[in-house]
N, C-alpha and C. Protein backbone atom coordinates (compact mmCIF):
# COMPACT_ATOMS: atom_id res chain seq x y z
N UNK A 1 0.85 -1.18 0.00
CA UNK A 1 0.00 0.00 0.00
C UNK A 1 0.89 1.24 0.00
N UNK A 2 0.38 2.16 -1.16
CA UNK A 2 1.42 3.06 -0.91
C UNK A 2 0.01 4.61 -0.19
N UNK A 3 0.55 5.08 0.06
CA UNK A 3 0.10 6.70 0.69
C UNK A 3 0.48 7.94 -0.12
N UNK A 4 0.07 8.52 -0.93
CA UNK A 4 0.57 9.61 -2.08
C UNK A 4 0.04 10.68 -1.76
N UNK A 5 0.72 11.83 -1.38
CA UNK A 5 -0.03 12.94 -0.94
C UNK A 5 0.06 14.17 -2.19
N UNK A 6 -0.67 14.70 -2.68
CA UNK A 6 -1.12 15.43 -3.48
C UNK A 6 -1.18 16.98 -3.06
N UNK A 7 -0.66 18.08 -2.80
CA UNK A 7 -0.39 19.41 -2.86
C UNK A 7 -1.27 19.94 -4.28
N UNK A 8 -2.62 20.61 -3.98
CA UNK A 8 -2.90 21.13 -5.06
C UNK A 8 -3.54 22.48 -4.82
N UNK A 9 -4.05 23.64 -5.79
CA UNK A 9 -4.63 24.91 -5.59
C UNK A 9 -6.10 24.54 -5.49
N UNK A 10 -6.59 25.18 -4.89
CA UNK A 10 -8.49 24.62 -3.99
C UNK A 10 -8.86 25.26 -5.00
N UNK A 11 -8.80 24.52 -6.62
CA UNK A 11 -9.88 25.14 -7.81
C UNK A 11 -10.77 24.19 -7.87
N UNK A 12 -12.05 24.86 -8.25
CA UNK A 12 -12.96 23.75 -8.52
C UNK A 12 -12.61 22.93 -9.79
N UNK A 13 -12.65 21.60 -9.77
CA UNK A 13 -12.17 20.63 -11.17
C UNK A 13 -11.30 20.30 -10.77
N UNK A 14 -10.28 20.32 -9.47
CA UNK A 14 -8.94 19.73 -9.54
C UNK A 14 -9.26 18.17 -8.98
N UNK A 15 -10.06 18.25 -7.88
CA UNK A 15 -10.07 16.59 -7.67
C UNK A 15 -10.95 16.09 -8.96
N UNK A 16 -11.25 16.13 -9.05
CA UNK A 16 -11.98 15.28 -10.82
C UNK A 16 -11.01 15.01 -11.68
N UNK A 17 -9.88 16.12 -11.75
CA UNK A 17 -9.39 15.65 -12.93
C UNK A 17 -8.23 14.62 -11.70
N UNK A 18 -7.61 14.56 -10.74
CA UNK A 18 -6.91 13.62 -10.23
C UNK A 18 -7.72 11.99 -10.11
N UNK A 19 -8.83 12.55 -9.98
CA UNK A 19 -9.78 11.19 -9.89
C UNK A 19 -9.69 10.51 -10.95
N UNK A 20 -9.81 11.41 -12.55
CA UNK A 20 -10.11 10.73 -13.80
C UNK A 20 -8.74 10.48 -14.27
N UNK A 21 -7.30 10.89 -13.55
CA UNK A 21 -6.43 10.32 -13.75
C UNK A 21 -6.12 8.64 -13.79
N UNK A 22 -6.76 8.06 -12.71
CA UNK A 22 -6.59 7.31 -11.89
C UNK A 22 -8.18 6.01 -12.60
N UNK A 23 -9.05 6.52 -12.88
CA UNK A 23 -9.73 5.60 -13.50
C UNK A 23 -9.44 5.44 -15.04
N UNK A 24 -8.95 6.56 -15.88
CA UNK A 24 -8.89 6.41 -17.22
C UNK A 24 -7.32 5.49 -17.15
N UNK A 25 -6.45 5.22 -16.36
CA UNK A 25 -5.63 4.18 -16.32
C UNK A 25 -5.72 2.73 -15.91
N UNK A 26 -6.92 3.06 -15.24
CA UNK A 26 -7.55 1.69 -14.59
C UNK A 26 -7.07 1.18 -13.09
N UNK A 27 -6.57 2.62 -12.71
CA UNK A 27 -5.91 2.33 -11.11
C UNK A 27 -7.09 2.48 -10.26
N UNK A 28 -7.04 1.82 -9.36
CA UNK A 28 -8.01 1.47 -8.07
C UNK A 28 -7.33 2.17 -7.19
N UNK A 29 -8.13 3.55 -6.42
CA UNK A 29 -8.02 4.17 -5.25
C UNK A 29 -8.48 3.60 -4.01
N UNK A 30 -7.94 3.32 -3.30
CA UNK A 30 -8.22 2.32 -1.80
C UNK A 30 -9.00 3.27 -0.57
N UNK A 31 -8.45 4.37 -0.74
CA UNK A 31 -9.10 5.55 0.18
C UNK A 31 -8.67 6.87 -0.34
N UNK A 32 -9.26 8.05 -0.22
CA UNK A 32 -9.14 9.10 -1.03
C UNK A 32 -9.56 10.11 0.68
N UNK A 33 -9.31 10.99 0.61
CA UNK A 33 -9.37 12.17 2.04
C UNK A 33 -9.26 13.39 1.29
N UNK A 34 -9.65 14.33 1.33
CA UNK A 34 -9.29 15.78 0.72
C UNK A 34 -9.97 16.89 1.75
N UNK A 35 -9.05 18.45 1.93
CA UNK A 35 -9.06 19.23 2.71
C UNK A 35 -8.63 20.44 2.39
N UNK A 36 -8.27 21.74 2.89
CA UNK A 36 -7.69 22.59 2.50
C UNK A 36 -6.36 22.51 3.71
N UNK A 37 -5.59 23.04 3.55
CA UNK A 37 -4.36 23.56 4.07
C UNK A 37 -4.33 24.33 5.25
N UNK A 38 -3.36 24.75 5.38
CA UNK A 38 -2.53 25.88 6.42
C UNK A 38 -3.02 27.35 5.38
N UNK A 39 -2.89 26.92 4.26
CA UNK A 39 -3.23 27.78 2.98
C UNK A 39 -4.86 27.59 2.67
N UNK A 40 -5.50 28.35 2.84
CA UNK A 40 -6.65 28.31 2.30
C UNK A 40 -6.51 28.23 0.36
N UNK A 41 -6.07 28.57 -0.48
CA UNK A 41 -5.71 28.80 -1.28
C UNK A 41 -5.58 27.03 -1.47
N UNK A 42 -5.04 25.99 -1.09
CA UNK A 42 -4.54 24.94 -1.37
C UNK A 42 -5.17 23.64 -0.39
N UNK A 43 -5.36 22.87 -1.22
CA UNK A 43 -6.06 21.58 -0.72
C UNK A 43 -4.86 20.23 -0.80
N UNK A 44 -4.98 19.38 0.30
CA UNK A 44 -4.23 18.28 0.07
C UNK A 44 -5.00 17.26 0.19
N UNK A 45 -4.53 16.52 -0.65
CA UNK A 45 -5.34 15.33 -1.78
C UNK A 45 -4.81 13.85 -1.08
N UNK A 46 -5.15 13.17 0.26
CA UNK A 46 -4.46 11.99 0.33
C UNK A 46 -4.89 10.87 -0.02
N UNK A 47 -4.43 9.91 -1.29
CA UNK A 47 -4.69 8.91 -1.58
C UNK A 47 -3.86 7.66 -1.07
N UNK A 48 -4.58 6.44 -1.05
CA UNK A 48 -3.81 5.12 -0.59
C UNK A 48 -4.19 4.46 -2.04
N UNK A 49 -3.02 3.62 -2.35
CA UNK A 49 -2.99 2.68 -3.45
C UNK A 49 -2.66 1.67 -3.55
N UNK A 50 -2.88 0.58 -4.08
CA UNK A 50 -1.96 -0.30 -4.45
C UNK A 50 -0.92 -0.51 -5.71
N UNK A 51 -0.03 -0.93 -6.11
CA UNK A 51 0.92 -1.03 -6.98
C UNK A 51 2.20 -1.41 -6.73
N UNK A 52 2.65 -1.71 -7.63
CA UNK A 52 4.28 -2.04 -7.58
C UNK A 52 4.88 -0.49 -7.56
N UNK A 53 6.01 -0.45 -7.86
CA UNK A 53 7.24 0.86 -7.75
C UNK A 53 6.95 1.26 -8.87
N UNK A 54 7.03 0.54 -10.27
CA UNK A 54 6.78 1.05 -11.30
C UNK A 54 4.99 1.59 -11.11
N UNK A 55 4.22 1.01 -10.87
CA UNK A 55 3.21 1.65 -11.52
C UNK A 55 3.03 3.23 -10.38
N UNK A 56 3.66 2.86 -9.03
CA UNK A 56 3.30 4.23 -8.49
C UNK A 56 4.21 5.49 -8.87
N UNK A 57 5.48 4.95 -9.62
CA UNK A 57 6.22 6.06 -10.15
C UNK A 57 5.07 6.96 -11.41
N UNK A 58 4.74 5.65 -12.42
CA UNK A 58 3.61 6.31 -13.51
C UNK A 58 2.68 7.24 -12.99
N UNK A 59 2.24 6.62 -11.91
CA UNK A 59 1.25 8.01 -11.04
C UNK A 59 1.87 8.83 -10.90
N UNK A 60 2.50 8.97 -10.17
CA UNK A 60 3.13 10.23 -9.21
C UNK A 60 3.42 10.92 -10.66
N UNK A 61 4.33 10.85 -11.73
CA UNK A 61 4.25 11.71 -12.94
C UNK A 61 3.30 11.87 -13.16
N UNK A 62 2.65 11.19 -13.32
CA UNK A 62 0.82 11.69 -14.51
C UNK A 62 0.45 12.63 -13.76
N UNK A 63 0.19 12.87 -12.08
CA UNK A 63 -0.38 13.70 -11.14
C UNK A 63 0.82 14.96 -11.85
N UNK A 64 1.76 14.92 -11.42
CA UNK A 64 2.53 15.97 -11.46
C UNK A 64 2.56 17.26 -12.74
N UNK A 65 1.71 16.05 -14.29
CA UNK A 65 1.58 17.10 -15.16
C UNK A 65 0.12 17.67 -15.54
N UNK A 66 -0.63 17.53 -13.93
CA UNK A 66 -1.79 17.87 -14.34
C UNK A 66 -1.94 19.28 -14.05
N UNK A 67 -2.69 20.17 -14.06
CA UNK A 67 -2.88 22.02 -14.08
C UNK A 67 -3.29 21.91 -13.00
N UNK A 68 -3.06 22.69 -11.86
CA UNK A 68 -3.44 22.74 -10.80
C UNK A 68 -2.62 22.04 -9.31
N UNK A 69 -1.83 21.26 -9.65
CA UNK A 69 -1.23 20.29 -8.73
C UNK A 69 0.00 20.86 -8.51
N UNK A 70 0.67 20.85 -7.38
CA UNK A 70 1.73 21.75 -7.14
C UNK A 70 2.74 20.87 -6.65
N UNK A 71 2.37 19.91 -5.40
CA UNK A 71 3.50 18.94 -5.22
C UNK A 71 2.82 17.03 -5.34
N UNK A 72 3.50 16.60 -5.52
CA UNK A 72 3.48 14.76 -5.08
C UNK A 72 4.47 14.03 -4.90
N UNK A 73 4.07 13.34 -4.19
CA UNK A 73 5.24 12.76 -2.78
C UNK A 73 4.53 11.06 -2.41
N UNK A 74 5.03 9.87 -2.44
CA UNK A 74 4.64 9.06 -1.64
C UNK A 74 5.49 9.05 -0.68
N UNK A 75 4.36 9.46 0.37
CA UNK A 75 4.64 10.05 1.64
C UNK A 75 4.85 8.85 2.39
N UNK A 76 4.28 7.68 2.24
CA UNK A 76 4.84 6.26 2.92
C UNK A 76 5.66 5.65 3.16
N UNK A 77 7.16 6.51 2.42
CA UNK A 77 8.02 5.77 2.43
C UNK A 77 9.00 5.96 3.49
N UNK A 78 8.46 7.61 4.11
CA UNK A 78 8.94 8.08 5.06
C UNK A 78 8.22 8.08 6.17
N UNK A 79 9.24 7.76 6.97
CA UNK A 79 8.52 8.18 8.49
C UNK A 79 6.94 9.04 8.87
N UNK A 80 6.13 8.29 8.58
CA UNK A 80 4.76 9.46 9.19
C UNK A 80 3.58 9.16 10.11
N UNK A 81 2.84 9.55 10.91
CA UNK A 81 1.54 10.01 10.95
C UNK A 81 0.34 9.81 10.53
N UNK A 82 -0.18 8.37 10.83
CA UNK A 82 -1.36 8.57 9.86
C UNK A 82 -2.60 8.00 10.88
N UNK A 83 -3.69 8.68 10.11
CA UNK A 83 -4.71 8.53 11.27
C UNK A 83 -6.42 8.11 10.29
N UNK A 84 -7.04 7.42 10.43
CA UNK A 84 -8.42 7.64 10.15
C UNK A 84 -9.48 7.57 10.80
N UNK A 85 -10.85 8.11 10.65
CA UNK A 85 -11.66 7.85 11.58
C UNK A 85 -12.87 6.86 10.93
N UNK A 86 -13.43 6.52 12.21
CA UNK A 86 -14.70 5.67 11.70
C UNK A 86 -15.73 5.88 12.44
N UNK A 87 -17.29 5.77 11.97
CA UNK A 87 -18.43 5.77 12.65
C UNK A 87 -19.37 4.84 12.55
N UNK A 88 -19.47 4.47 13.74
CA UNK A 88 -20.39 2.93 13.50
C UNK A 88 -21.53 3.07 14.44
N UNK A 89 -22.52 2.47 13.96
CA UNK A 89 -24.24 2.45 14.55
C UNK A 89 -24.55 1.21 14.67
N UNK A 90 -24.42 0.90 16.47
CA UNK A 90 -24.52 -0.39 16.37
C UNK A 90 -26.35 -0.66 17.27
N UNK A 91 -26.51 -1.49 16.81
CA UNK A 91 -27.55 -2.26 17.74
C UNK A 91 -27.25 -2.40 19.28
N UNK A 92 -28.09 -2.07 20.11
CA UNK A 92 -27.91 -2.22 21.72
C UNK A 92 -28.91 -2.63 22.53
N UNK A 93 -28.89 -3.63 23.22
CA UNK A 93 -29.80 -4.20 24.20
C UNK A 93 -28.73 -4.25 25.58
N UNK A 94 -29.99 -4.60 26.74
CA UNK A 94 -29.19 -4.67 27.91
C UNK A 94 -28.30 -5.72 27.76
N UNK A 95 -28.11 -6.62 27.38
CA UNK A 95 -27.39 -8.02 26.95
C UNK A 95 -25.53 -7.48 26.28
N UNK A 96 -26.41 -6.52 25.67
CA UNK A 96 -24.63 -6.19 24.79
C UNK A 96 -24.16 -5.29 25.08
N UNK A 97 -25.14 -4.15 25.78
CA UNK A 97 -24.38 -2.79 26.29
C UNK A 97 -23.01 -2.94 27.17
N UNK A 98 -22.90 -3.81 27.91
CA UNK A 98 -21.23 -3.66 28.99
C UNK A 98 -20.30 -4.01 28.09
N UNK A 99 -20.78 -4.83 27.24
CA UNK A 99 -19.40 -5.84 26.09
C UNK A 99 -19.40 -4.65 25.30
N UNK A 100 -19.96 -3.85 24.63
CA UNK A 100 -19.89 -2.90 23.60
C UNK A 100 -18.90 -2.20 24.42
N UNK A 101 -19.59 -1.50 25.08
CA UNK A 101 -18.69 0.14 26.05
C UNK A 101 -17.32 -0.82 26.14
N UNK A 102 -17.18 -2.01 26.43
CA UNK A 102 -15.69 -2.36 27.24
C UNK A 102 -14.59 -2.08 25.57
N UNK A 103 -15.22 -2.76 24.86
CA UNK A 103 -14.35 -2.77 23.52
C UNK A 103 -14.30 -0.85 23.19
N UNK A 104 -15.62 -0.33 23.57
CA UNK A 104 -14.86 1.18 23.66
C UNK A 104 -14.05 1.57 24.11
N UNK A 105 -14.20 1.36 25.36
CA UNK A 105 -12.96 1.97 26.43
C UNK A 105 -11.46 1.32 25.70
N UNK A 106 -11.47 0.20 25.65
CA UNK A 106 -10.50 -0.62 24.89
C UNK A 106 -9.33 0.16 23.83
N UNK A 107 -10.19 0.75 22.85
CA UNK A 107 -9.52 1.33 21.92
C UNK A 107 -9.85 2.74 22.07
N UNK A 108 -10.14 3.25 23.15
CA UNK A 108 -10.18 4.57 23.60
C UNK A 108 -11.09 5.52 22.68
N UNK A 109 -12.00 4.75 21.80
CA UNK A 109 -13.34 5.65 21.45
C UNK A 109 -13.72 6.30 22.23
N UNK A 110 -15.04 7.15 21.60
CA UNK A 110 -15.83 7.85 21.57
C UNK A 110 -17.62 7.43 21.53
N UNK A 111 -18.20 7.24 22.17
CA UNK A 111 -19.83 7.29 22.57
C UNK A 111 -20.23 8.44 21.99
N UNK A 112 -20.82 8.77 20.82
CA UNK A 112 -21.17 9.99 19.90
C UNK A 112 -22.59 10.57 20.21
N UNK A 113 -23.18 9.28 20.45
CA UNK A 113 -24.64 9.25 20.35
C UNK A 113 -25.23 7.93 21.05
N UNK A 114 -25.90 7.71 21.67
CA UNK A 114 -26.54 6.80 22.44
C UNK A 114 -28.21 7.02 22.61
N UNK A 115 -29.13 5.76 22.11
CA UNK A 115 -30.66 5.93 22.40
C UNK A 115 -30.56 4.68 22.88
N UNK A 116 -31.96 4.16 23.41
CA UNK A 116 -32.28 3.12 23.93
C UNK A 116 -32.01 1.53 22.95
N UNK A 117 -31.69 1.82 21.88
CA UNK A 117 -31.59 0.39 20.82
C UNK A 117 -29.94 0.91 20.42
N UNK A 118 -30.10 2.21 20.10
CA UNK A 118 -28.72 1.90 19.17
C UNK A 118 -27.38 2.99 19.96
N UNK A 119 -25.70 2.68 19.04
CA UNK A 119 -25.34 3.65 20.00
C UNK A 119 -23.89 4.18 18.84
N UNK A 120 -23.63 5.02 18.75
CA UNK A 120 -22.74 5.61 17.63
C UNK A 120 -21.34 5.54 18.17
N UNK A 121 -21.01 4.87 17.35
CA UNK A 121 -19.17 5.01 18.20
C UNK A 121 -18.13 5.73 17.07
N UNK A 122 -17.07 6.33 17.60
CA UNK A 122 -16.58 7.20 17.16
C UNK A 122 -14.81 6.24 17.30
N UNK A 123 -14.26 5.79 16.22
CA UNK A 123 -12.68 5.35 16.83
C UNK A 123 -11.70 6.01 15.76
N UNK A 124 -10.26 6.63 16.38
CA UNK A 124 -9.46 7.46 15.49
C UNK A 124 -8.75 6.78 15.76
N UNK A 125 -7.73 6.56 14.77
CA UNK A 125 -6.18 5.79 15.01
C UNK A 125 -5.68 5.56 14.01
N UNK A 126 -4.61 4.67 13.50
CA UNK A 126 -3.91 4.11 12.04
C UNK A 126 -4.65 3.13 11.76
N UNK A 127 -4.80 2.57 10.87
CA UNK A 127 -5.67 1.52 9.77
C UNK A 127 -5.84 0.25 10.52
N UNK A 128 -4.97 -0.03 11.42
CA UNK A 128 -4.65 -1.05 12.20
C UNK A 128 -5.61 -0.77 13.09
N UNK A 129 -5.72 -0.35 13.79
CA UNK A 129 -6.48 -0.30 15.20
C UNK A 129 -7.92 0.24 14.51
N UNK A 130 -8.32 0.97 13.55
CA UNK A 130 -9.72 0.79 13.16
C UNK A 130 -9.89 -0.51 12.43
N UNK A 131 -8.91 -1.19 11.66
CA UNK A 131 -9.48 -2.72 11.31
C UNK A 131 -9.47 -3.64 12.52
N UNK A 132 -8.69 -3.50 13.35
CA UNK A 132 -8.86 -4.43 14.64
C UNK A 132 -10.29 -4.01 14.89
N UNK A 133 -10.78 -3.07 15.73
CA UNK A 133 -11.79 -2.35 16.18
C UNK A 133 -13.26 -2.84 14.99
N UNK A 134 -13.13 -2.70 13.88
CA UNK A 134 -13.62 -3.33 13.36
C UNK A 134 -14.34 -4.67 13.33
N UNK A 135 -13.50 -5.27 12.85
CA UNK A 135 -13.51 -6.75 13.36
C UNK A 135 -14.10 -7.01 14.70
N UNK A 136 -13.61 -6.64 15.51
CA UNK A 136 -14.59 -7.27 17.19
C UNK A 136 -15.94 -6.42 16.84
N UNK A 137 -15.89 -5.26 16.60
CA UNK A 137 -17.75 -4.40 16.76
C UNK A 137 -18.49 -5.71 15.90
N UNK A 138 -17.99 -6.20 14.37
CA UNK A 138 -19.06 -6.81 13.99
C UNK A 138 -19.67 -8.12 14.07
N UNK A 139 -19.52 -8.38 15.56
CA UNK A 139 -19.62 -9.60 16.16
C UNK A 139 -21.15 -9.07 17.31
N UNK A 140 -21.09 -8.03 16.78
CA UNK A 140 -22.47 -7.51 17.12
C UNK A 140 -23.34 -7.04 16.03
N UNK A 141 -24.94 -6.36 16.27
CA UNK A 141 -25.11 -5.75 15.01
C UNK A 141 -24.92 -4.77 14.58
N UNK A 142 -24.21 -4.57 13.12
CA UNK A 142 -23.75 -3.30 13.25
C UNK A 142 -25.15 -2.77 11.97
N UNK A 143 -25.35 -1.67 12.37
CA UNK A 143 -26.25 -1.13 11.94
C UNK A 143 -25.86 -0.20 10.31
N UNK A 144 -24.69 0.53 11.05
CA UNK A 144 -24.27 1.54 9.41
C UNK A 144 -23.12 1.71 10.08
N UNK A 145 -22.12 2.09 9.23
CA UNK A 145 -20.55 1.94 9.37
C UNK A 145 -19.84 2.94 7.98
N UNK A 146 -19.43 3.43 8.48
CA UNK A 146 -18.43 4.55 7.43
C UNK A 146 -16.98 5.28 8.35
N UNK A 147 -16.25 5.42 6.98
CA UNK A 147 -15.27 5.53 7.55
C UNK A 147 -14.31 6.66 6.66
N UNK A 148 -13.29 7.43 7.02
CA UNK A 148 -12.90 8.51 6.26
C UNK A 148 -11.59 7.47 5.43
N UNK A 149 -10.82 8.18 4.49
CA UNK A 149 -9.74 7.84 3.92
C UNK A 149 -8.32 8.41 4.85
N UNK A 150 -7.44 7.51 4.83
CA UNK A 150 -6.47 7.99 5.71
C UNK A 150 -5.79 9.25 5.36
N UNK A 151 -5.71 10.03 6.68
CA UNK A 151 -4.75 11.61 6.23
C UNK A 151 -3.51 11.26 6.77
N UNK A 152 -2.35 11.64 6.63
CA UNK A 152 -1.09 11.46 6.83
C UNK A 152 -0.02 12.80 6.26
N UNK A 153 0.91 12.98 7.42
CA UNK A 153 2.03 13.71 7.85
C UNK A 153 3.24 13.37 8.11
N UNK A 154 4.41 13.55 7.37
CA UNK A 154 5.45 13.41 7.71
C UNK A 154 6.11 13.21 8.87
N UNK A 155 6.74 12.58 10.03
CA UNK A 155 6.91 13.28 10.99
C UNK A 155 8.20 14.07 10.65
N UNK A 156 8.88 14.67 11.48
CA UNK A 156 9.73 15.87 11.37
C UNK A 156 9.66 17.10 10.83
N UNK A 157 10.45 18.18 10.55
CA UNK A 157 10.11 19.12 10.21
C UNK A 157 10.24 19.37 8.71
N UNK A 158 10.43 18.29 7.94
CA UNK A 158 10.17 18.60 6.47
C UNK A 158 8.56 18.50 6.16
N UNK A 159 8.20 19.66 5.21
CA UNK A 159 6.53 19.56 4.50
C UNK A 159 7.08 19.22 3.17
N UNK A 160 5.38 18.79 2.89
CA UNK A 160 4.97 18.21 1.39
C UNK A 160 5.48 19.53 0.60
N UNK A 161 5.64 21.07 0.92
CA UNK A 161 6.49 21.61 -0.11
C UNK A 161 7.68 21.32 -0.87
N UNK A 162 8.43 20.78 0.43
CA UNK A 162 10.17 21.01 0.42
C UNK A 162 10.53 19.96 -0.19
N UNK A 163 9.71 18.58 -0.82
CA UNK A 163 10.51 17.41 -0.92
C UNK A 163 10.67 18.01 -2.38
N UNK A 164 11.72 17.50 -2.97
CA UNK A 164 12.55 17.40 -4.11
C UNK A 164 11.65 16.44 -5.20
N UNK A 165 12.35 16.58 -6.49
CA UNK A 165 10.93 16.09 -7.04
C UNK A 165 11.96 14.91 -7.44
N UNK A 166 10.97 13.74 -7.74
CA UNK A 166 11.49 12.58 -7.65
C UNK A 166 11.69 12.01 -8.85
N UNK A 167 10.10 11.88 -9.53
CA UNK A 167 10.36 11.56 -11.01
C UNK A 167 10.28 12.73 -11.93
């Protein structure tokens, strides 16, 4: 899995055309996240992929000669930061309520929302600990379940400006 972070100007049409990059080649996006910046002016685009070296080099160029895109980086290869969230609506009776909350407390969720049947849980972390987290909730019923695309940060003090261009 690679992590490719995308530096682009917040025009309308820029994620479409990165999107139609990526289907008119026949690449499969695994998770997609998009935001604006420190810069209002600029949005960062984080995609997860699969591929070999060669095919994520072909990306990372194709992104790079599109209008609007300013930097790209697979950011995975370095040291980073990555986090996603998830929201799940599960089914609740007196029977499952202590086992539910314990697997909350567990992975240090969030109780969003709670009624008498159902109860919204909230879990942030790396891909790992929401697929763990995962996995045990749906051993109950899970009602509706969504989840964001992973965002990710370098750690240290280099930004997605400063890296050097690769291909």
């Amino acid at each position: 899995m690679h992590i490719i972070s995308v530096l682009v100007n917040n025009h309308s049409g820029v994620l479409s055309r990165v999107v139609g990059l990526f289907s008119r080649r026949g690449y499969n996006i695994e998770s997609l996240a998009v935001g604006t910046t420190e810069q209002n002016d600029q949005s960062r685009i984080t995609l997860t992929v699969n591929g070999d070296d060669y095919v994520i080099t072909q990306i990372i160029r194709q992104l790079n000669k599109l209008y609007d895109v300013i930097k790209v980086q697979d950011v995975g290869k370095y040291p980073n930061v990555s986090r996603e969230l998830v929201l799940v609506k599960v089914e609740i009776n007196s029977n499952t309520r202590d086992d539910i909350m314990h697997i909350v407390e567990t992975f240090r969720g969030k109780v969003i929302d709670i009624s008498l049947n159902s109860i919204i849980i909230e879990i942030t972390g790396d891909s790992e600990k929401v697929e763990a987290f995962i996995k045990l909730i749906k051993q109950f019923q899970v009602r509706e379940l969504t989840r964001t695309g992973l965002i990710t940060l370098e750690r240290g003090n280099r930004i997605l400006k400063e890296y050097e261009e690769e291909f």
